[in-house]
C-alpha atoms as a PDB file:
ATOM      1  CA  UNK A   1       8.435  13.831   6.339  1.00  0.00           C
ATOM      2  CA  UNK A   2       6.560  13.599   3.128  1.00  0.00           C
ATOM      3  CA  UNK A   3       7.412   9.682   2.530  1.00  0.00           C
ATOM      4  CA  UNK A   4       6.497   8.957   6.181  1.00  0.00           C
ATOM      5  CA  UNK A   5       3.039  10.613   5.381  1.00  0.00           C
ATOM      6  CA  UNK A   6       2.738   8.364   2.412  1.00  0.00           C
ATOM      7  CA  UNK A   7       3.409   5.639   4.039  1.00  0.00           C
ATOM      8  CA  UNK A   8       0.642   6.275   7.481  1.00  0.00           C
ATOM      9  CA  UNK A   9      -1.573   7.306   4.583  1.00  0.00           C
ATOM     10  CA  UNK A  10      -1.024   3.385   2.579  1.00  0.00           C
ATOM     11  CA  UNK A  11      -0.668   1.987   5.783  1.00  0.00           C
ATOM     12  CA  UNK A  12      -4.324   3.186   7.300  1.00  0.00           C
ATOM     13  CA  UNK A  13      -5.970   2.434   3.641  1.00  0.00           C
ATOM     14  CA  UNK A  14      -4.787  -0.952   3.705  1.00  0.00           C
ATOM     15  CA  UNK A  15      -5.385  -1.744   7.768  1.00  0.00           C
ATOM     16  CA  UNK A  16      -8.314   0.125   7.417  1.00  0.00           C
ATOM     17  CA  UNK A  17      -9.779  -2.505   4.481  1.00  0.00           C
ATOM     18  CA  UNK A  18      -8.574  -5.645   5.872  1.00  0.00           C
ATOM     19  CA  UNK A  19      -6.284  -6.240   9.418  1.00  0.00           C
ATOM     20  CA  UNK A  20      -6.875  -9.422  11.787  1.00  0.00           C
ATOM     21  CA  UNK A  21      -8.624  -7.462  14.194  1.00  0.00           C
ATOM     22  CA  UNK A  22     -12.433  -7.052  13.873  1.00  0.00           C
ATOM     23  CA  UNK A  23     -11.918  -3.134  13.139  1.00  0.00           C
ATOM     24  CA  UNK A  24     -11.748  -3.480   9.298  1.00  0.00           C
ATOM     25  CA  UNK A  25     -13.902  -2.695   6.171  1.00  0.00           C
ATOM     26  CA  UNK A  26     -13.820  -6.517   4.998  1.00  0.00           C
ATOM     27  CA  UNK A  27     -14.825  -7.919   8.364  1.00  0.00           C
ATOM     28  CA  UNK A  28     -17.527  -5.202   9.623  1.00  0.00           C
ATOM     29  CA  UNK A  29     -18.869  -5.470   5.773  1.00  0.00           C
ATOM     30  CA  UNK A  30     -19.481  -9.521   6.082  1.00  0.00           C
ATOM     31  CA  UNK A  31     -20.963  -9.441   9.511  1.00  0.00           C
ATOM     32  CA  UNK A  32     -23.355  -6.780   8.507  1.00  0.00           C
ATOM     33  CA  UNK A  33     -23.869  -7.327   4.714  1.00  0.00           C
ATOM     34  CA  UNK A  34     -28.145  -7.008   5.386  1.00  0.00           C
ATOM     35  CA  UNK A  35     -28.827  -4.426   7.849  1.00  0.00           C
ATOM     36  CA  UNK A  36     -26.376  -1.379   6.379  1.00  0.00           C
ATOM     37  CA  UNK A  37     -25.900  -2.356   2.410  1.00  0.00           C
ATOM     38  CA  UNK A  38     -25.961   0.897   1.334  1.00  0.00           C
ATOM     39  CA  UNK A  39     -23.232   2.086   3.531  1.00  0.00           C
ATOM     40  CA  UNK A  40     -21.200  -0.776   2.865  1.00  0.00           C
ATOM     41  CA  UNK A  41     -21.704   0.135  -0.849  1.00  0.00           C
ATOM     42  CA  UNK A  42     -20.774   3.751  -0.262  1.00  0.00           C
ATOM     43  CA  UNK A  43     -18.078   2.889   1.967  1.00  0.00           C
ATOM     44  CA  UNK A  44     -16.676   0.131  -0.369  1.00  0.00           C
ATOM     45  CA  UNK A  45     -17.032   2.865  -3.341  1.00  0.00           C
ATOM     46  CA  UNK A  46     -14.952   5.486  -1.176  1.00  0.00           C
ATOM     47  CA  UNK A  47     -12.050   2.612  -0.383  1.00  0.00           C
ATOM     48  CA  UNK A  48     -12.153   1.437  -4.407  1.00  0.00           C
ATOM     49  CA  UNK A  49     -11.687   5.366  -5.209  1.00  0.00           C
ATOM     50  CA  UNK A  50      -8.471   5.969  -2.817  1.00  0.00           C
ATOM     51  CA  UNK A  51      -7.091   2.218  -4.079  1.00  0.00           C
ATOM     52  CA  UNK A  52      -7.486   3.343  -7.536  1.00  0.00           C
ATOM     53  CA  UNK A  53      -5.574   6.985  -7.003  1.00  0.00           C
ATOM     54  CA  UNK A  54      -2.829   5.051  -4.771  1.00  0.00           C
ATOM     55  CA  UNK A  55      -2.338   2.451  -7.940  1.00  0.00           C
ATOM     56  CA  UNK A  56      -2.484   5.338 -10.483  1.00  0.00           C
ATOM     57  CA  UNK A  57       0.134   6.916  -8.714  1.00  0.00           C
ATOM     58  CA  UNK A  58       2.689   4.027  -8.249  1.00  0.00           C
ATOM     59  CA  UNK A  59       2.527   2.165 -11.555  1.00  0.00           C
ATOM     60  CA  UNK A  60       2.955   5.686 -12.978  1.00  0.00           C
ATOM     61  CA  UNK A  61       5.837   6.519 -10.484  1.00  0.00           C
ATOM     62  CA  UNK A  62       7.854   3.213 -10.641  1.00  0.00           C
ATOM     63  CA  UNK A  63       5.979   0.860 -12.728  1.00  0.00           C
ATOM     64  CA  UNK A  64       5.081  -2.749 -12.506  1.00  0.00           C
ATOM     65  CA  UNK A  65       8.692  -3.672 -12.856  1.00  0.00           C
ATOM     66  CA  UNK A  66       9.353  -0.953  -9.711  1.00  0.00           C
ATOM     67  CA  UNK A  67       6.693  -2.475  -7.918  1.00  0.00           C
ATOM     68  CA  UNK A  68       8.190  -6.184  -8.491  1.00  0.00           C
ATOM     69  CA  UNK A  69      11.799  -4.898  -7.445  1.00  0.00           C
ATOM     70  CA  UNK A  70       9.950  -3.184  -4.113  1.00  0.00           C
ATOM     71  CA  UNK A  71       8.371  -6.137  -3.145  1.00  0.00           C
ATOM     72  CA  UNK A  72      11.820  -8.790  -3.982  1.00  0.00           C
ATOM     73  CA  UNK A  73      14.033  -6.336  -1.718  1.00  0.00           C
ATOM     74  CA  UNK A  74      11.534  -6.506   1.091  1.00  0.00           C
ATOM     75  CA  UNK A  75      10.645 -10.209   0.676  1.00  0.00           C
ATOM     76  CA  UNK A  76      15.135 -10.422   0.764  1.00  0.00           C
ATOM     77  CA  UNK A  77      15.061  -8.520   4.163  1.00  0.00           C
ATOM     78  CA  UNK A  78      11.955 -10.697   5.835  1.00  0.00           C
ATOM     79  CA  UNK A  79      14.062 -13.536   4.785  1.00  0.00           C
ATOM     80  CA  UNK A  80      17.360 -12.070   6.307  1.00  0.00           C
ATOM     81  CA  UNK A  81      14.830 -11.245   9.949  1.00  0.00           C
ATOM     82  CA  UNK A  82      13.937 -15.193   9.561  1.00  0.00           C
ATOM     83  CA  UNK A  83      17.342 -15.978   9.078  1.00  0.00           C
ATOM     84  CA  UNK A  84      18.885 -14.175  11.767  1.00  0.00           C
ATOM     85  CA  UNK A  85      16.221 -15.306  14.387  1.00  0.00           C
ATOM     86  CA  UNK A  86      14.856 -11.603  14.632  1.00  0.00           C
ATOM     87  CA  UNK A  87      11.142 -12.693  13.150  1.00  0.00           C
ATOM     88  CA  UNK A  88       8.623 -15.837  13.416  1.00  0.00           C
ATOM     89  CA  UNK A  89       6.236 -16.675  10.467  1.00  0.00           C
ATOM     90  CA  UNK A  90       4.339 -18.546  12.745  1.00  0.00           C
ATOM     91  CA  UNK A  91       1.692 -15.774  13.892  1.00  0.00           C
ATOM     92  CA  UNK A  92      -0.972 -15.548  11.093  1.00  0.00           C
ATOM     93  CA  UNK A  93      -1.745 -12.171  12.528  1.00  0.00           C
ATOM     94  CA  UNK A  94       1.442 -11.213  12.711  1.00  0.00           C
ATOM     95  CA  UNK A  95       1.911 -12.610   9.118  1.00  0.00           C
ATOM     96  CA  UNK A  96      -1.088 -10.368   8.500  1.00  0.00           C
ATOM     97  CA  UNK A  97       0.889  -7.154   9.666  1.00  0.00           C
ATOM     98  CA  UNK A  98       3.956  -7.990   8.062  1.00  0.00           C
ATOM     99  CA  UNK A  99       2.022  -7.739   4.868  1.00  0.00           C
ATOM    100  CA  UNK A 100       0.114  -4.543   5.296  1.00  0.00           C
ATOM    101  CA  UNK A 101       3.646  -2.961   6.100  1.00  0.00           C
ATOM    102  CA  UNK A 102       5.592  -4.678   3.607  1.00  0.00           C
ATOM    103  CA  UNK A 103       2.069  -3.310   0.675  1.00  0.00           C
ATOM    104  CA  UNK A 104       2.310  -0.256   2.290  1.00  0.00           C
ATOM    105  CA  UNK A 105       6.057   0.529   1.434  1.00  0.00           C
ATOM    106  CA  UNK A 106       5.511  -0.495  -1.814  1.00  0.00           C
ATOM    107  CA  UNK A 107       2.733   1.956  -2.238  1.00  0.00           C
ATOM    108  CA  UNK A 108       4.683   4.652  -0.655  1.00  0.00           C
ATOM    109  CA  UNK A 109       7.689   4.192  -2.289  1.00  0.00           C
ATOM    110  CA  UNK A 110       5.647   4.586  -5.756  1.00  0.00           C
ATOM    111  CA  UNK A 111       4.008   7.727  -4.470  1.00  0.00           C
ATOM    112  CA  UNK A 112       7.414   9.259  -3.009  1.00  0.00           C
ATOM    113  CA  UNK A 113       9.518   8.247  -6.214  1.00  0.00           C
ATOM    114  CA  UNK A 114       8.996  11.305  -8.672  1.00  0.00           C
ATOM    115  CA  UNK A 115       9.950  13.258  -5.552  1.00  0.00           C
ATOM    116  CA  UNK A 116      12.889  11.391  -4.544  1.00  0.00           C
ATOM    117  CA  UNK A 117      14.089  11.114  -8.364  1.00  0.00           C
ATOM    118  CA  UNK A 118      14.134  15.146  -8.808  1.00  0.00           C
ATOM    119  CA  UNK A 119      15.998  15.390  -5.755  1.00  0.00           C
ATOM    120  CA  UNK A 120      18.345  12.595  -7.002  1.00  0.00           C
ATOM    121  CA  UNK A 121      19.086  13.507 -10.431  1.00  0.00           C
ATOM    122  CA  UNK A 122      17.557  17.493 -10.810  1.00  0.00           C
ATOM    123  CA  UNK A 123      15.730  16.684 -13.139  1.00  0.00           C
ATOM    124  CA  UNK A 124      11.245  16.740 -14.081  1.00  0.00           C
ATOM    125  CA  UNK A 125       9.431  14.404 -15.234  1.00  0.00           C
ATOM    126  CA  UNK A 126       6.904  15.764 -18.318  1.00  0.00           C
ATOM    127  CA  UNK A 127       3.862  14.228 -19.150  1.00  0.00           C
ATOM    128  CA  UNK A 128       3.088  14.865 -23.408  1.00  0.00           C
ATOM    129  CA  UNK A 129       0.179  13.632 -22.705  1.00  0.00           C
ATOM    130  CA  UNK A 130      -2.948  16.131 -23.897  1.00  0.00           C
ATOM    131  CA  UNK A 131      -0.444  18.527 -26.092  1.00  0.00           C
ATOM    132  CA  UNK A 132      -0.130  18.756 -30.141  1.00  0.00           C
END
């Protein structure tokens, strides 16, 4: 239950800033830029914040090396979909989707991993950081 939480929770961040539909930060922030700037600001401020804890967490959970790994296994299974006739590129929105899922396991799996790791191996992870 916890990594499908992760997961809704990267999924809505990411749909939420940018999806083909007209509900998303990005869109509603271009169309009106003059009339509500300051809640765009805010709004774009609150989005930056959760981005910045969701990053913080995965490249200190799996790394940038993790996160290129993630992101060649998935890209291997879209291809093997293509391959086998089960999914069609050709939908830019659908493309669209494809992408927020595919980001959104990546950030998942780097928010899940210290969790799955001490149930895989038994062992904690220590920070040293801050003691001398």
């Amino acid at each position: 239950m916890g990594f499908l939480l992760r997961w809704l929770a990267a999924f809505v961040l990411l749909a939420a800033t940018y999806n083909p539909t007209e509900l998303s930060y990005v869109r509603w922030s271009v169309k009106n830029w003059p009339e509500q700037m300051p809640m765009i600001v805010f709004l774009g401020l609150v989005l930056l914040i959760a981005f910045i804890v969701f990053f913080t967490a995965v490249l200190r959970g799996i790394g940038a090396l993790g996160v290129v790994l993630i992101l060649a296994v998935l890209a291997a299974l879209l291809w093997v979909l293509y391959d086998f006739g089960w999914l069609n590129f050709e939908n830019p929105s659908a493309n669209t989707w494809i992408a927020l899922i595919v980001l959104s396991i990546v950030l998942a799996v780097g928010m899940y991993w210290g969790i799955l790791w001490r149930r895989i191996s038994g062992q904690l992870e220590v920070d040293d950081e801050g003691q001398g």
